[in-house]
Protein backbone atom coordinates (compact mmCIF):
# COMPACT_ATOMS: atom_id res chain seq x y z
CA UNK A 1 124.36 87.96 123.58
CA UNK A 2 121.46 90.40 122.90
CA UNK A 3 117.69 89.32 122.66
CA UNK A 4 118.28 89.03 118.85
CA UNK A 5 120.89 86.31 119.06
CA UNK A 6 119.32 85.23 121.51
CA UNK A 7 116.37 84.12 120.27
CA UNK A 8 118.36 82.83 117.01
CA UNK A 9 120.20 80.54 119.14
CA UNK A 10 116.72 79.09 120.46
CA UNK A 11 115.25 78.41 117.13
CA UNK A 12 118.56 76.85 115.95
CA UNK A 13 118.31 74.81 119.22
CA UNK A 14 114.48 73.70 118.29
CA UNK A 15 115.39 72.94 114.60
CA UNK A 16 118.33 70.82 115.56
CA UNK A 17 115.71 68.37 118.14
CA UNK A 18 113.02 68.27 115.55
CA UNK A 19 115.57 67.41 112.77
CA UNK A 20 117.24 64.61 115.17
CA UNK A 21 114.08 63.06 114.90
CA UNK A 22 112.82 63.25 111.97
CA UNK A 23 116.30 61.61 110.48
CA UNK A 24 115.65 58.82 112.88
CA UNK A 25 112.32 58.57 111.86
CA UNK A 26 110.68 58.45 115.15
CA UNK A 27 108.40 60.80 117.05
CA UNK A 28 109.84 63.44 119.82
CA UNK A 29 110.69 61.44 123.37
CA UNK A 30 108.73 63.41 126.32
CA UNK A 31 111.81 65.24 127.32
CA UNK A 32 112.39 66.35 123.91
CA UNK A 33 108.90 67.57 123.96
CA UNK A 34 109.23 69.26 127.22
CA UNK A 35 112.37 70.76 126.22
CA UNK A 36 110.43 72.16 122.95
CA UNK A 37 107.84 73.54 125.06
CA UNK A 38 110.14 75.37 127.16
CA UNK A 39 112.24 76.67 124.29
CA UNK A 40 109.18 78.09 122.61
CA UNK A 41 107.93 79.92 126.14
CA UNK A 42 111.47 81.47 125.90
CA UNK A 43 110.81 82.19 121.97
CA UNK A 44 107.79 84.15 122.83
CA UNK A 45 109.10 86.03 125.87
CA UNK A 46 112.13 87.06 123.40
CA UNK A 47 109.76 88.25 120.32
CA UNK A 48 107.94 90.25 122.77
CA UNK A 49 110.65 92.03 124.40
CA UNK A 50 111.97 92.46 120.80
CA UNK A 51 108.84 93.47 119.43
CA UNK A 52 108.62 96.23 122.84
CA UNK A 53 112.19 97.35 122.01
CA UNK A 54 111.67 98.61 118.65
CA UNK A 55 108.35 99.53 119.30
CA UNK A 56 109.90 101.69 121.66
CA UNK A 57 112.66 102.70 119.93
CA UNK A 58 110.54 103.79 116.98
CA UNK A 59 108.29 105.85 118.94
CA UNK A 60 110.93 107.43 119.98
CA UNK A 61 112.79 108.15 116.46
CA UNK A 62 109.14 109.57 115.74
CA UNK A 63 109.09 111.60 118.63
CA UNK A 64 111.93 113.49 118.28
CA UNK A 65 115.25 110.93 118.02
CA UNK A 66 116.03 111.89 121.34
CA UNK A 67 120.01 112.60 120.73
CA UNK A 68 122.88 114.51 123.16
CA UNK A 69 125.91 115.91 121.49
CA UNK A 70 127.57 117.24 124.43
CA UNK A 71 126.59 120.78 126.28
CA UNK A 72 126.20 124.61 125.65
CA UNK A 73 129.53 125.80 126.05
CA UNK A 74 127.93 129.13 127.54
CA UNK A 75 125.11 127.48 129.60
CA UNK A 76 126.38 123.74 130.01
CA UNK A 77 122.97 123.09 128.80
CA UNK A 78 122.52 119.74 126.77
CA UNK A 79 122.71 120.18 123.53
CA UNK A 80 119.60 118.33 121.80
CA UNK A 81 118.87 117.43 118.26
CA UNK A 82 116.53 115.46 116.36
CA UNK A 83 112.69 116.32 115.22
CA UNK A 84 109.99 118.01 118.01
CA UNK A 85 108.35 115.81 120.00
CA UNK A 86 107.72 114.69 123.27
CA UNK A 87 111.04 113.35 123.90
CA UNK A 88 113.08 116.30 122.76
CA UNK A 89 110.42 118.82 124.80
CA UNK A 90 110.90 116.89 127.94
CA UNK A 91 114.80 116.98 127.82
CA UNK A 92 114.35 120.41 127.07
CA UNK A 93 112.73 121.48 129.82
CA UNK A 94 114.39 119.92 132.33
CA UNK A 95 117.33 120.84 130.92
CA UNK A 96 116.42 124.41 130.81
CA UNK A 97 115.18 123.75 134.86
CA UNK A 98 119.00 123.29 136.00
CA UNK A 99 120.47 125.42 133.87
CA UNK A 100 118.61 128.28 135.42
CA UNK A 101 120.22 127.57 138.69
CA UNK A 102 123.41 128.73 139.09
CA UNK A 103 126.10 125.71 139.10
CA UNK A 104 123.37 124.05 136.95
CA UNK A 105 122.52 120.68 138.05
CA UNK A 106 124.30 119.49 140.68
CA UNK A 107 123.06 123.11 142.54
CA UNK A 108 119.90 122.39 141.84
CA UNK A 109 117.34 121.41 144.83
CA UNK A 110 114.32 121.14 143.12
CA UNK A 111 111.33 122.14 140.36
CA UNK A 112 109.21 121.58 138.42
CA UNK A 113 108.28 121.94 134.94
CA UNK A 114 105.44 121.43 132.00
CA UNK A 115 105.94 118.83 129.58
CA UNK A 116 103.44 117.40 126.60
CA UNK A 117 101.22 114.92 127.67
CA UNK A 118 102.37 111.44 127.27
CA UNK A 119 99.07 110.26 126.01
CA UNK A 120 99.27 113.14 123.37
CA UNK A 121 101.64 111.19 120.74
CA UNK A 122 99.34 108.00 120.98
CA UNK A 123 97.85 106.98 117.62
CA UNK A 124 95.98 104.28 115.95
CA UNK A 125 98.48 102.06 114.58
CA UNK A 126 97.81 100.39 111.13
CA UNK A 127 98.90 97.31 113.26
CA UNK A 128 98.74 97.82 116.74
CA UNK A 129 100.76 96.12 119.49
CA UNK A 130 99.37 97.52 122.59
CA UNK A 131 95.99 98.52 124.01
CA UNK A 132 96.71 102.31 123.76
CA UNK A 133 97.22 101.85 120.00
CA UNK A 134 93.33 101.00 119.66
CA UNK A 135 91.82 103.53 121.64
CA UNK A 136 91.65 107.27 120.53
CA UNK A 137 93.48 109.97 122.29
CA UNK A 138 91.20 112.92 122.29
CA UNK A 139 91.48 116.42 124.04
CA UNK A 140 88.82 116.95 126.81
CA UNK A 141 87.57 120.02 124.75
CA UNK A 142 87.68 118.01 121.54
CA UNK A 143 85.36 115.50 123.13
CA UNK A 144 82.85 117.71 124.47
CA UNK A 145 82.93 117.03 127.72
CA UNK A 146 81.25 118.67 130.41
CA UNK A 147 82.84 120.50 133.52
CA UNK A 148 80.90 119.67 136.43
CA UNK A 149 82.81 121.29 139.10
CA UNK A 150 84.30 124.87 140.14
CA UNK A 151 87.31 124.03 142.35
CA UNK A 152 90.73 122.72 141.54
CA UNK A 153 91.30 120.23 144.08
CA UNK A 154 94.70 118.84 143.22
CA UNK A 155 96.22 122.86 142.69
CA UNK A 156 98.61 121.74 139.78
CA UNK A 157 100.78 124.53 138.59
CA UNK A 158 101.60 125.02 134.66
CA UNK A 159 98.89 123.09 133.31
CA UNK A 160 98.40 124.15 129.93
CA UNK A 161 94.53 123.98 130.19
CA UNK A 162 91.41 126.57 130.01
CA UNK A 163 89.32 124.19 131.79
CA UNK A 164 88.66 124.69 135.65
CA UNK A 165 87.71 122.23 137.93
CA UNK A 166 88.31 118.18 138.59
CA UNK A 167 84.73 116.95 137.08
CA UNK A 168 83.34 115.88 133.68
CA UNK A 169 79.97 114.71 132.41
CA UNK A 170 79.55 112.81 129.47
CA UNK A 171 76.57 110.94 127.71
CA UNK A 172 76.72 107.31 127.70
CA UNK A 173 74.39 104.62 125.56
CA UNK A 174 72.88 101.94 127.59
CA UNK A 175 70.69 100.17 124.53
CA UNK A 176 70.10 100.56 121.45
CA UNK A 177 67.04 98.54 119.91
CA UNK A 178 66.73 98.98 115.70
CA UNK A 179 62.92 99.00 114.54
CA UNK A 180 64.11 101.11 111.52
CA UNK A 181 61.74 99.28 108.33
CA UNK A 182 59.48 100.26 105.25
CA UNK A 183 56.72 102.63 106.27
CA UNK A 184 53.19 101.41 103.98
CA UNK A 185 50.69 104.25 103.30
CA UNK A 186 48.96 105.79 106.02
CA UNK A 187 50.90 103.39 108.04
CA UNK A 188 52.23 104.10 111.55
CA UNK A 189 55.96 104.78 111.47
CA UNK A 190 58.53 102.99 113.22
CA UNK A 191 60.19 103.91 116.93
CA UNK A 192 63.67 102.36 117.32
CA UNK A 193 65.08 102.80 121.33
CA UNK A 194 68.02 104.44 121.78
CA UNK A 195 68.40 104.96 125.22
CA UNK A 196 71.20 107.06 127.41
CA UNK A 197 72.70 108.07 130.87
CA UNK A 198 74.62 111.07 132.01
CA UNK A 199 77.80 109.97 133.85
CA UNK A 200 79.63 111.94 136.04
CA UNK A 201 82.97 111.45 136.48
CA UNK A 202 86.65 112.71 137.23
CA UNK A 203 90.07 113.37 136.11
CA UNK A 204 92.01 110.98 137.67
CA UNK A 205 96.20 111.56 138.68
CA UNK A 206 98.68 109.28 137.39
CA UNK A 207 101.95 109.06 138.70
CA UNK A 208 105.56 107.44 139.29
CA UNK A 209 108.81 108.10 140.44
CA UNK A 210 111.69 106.80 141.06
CA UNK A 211 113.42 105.30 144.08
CA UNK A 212 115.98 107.61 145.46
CA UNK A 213 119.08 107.56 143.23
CA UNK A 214 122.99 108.91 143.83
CA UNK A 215 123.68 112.48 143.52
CA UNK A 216 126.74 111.70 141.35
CA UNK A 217 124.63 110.34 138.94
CA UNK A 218 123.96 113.67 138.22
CA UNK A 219 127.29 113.65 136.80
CA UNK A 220 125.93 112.54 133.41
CA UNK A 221 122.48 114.42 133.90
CA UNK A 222 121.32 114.73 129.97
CA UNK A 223 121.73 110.34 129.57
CA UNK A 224 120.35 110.27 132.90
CA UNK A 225 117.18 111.77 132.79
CA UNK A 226 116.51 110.47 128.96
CA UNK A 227 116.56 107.09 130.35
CA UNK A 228 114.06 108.41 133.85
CA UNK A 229 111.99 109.87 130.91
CA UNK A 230 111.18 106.51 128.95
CA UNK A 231 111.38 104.42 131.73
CA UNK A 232 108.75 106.50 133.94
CA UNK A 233 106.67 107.55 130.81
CA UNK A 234 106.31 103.36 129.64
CA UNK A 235 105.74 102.02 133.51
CA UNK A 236 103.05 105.32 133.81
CA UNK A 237 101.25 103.72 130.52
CA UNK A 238 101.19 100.48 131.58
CA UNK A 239 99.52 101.26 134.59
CA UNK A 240 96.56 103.38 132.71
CA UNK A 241 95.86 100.60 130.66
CA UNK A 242 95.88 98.13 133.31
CA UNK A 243 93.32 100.90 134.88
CA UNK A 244 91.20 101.23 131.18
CA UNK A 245 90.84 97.36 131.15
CA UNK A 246 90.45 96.30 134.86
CA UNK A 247 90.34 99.16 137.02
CA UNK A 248 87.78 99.16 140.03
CA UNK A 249 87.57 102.69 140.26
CA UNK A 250 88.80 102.78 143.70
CA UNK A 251 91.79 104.64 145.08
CA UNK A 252 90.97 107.56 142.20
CA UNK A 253 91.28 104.68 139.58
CA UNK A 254 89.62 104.47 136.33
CA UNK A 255 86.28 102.32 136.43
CA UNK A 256 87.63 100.18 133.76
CA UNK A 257 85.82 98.25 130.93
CA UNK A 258 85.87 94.81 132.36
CA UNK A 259 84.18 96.33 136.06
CA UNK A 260 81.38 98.68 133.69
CA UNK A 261 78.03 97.69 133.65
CA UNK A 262 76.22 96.97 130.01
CA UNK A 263 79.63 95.46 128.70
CA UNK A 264 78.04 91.70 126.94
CA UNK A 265 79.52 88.58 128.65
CA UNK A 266 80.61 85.61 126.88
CA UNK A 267 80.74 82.44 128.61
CA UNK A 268 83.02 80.00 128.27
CA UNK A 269 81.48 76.93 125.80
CA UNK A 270 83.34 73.99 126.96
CA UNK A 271 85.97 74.32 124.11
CA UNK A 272 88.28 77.62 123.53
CA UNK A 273 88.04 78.07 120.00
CA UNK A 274 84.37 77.71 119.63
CA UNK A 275 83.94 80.37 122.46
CA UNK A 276 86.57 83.09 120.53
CA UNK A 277 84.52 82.39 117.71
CA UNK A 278 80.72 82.79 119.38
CA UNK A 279 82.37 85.94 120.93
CA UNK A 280 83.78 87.18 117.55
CA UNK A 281 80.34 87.13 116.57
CA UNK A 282 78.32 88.58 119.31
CA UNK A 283 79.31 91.66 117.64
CA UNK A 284 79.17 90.97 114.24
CA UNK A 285 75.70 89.60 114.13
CA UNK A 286 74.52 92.95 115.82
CA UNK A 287 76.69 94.94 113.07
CA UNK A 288 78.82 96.38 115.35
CA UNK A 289 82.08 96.54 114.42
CA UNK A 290 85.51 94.41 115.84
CA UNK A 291 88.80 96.90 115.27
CA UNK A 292 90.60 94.96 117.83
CA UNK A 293 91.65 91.90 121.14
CA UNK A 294 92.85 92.02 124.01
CA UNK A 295 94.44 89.10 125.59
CA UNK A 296 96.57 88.36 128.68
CA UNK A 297 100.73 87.42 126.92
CA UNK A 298 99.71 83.62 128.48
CA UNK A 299 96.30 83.41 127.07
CA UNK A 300 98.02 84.66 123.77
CA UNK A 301 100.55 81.63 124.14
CA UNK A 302 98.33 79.23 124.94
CA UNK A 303 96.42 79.94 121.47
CA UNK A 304 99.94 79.87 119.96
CA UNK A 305 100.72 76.36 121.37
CA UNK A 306 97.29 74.73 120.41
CA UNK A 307 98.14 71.56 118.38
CA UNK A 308 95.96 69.43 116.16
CA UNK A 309 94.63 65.94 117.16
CA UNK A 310 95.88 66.50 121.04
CA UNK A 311 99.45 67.15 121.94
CA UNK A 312 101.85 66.06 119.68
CA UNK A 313 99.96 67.49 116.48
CA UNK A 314 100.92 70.36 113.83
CA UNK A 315 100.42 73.74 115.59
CA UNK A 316 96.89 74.96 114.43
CA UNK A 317 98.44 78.46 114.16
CA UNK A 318 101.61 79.19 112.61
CA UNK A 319 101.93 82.89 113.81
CA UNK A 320 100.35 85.55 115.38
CA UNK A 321 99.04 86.76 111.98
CA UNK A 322 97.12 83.45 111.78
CA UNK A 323 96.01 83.51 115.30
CA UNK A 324 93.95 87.48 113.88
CA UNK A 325 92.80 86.08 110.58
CA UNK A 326 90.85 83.77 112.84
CA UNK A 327 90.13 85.79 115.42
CA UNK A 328 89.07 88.48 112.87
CA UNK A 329 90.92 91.43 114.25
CA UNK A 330 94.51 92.86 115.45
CA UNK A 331 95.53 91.09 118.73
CA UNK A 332 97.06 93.24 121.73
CA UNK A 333 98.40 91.80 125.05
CA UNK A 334 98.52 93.38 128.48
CA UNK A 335 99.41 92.21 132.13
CA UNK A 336 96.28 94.32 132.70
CA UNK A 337 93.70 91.73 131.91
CA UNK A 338 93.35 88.73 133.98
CA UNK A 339 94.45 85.26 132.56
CA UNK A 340 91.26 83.80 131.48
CA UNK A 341 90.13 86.64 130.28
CA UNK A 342 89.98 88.60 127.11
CA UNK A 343 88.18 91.43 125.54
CA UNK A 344 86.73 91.73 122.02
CA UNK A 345 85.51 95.28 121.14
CA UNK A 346 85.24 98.14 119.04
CA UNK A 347 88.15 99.84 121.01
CA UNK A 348 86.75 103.46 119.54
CA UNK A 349 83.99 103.55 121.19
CA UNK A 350 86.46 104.54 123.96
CA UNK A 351 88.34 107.82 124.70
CA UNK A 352 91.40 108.97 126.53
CA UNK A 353 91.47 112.38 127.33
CA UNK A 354 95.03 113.77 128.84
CA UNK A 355 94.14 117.00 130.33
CA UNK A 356 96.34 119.39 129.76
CA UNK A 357 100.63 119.13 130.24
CA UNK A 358 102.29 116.39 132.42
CA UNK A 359 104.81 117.25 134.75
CA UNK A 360 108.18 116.32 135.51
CA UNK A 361 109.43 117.25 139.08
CA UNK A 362 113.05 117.25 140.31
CA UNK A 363 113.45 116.68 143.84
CA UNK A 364 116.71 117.18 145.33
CA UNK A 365 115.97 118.29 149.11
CA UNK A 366 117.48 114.82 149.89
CA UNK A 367 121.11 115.44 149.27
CA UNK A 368 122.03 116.89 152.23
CA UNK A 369 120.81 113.66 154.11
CA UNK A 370 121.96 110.82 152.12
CA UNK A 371 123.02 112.63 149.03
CA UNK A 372 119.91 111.30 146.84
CA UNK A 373 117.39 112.93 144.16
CA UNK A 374 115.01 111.32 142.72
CA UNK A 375 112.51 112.55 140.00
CA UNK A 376 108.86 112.10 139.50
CA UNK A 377 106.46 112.07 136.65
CA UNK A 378 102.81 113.11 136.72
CA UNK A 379 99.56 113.68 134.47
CA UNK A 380 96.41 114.06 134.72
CA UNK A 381 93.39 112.15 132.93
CA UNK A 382 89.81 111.38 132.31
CA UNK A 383 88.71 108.14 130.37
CA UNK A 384 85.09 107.16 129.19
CA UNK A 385 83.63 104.17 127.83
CA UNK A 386 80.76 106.03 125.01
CA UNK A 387 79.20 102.33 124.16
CA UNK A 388 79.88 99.33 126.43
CA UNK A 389 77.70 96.91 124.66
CA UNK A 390 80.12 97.13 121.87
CA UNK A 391 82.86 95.29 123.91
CA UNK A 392 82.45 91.73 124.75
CA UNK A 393 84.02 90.19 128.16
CA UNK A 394 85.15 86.74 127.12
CA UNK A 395 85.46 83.94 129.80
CA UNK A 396 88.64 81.45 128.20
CA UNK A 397 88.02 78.72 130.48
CA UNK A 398 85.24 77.47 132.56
């Protein structure tokens, strides 16, 4: 039974309880309640993973419809089709890596080879799902950042990059107080505060590879490595958001929004609505804008499950779309924020900036030991926070 059916079955399973009920005209027993409760925790695990799965699976139609029809009959190359993207470019490449060694893939040891940037394809999604749909991708050159440094500490090979060096430098804005107004005659004309800081910062390595795997999976290398390729690239992203929301900046991880200094705070008010709302409007009454939340999946479920007049009330929010007409914004969920905690913002006011090509590295020097290979993805990237007073850290319980 796939999640689909799944998750039909469940709401089938909830209708049929409620219904019993109702035709006896009495109210849900506790374990029917229970039982509801633990239904719709399935419900929302099952949308999500749904939700994921086609999110997925339409990135990767976009990218490039990552397809196999068999191999080269001159190079035993896969043979790849569909539009050019990431996806396709990455195949490619690796591809092209073992047919270059003679016996193609099962001779091949080891290398290494340029692929786009996995943060390249990100875009602003008219309804966004995930914390890397909100913030902008930008190129390190596009952004105007400033190389601080002269020497290439990593040493990556076949990074597609003029830049030189690890370091960047960026402006950031601390405050900003408005004194803007009508000017009289002769009158003394207004000074508004806008004040700054340089920050100095790095590119920072992220990475992830795979456990060591059987050398006869290498039997069906083109399926193989298309399913390394999605599963490494999706694991690699969720670990650079977890790093743009919560990251300590230790251990050559981003500083992340929720640990920078001149992000506003707001406390918790006693009751969880009225402090999403007072939040909602920290920025709003300062005429900043709100393009976006960020919740943990519990906190999310635990709006979803509020009920009016206690516990046994009509849910106060019939969907998720409800849940951002009050909220007054697009709703994202990570593991990457603490429960407790979420994050109101205008998500533009920060950047990712992928430096350059990712690589993907093929290492095969196991084989003659256990007969193993494993493969490895890595990129490099800077991220910047331009404006931390427009993001709001919001405490969900006391």
């Amino acid at each position: 039974m796939n999640p689909k059916e799944k998750l039909a079955a469940l709401l089938k399973s909830m209708t049929a309880i409620v219904a019993g009920a109702k035709a006896s005209n009495r109210d849900l027993t506790t374990a029917e309640i229970t039982d509801l409760e633990a239904k719709n925790a399935e419900v929302d695990e099952l949308r999500g993973l749904i939700a994921r799965s086609e999110k997925s699976a339409a990135l990767m139609a976009r990218l490039g419809g990552i397809k196999h029809d068999g191999a080269d009959a001159k190079t035993g190359e896969p043979i790849v089709r569909g539009r050019d993207g990431w996806g396709k470019k990455a195949v490619e490449a690796l591809s092209g890596l073992a047919a270059r060694v003679p016996g193609g893939a099962k001779s091949l040891v080891s290398g290494t080879v340029s692929v786009p940037s996995i943060l390249s394809a990100v875009t602003i999604e008219a309804k966004p799902r995930t914390l890397l749909d909100l913030i902008p991708v930008i190129t390190p050159d596009a952004a105007g950042l400033a190389v601080t440094g002269d020497d290439d500490e990593i040493g990556f090979v076949g990074r597609n990059t003029r830049r030189a060096g690890n370091g960047f430098s960026f402006m950031r804005q601390i405050a900003r107080t408005n004194n803007a107004g009508a000017v009289p005659d002769l009158g003394t004309k207004p000074t508004s505060e806008y004040t700054f800081e340089q920050i100095d910062d790095t590119f920072r390595v992220y990475a992830n590879k795979t456990e060591n795997l059987p050398w006869r999976y290498l039997e069906d290398f083109s399926d193989l490595i298309e399913v390394l390729q999605v599963q490494l690239r999706e694991d690699t992203l969720a670990a650079i958001e977890a790093d743009v929301l919560s990251g300590d900046g230790e251990g050559d991880r981003f500083l992340g929004i929720l640990e920078t200094s001149s992000v506003q705070v707001q406390a918790f008010t006693g009751e969880l609505l009225d402090t999403l709302r007072a939040a909602k409007y920290k920025l709003l009454s300062q005429e900043r804008a709100l393009t976006g939340w960020a919740l943990n999946p519990l906190d999310l479920m635990a709006l979803e499950a509020l009920r009016e007049n206690g516990e046994t009330g009509a849910f106060l929010f019939k969907d998720r779309e409800a849940i951002e007409g009050f909220l007054g914004a697009p709703v994202v969920t990570s593991t990457g924020i603490p429960v407790g905690r979420a994050v109101a913002a205008d998500w533009t006011q920060a950047e990712l900036h992928p430096l350059g090509d990712d690589e993907l590295v093929f290492d095969g020097k196991n084989r003659t030991d256990n007969n193993t290979f494993l493969v490895m993805f890595e990129g490099r990237y800077g991220f910047r926070i331009k404006k931390p007073f427009d993001f709001v850290s919001v405490a969900l319980a006391a």
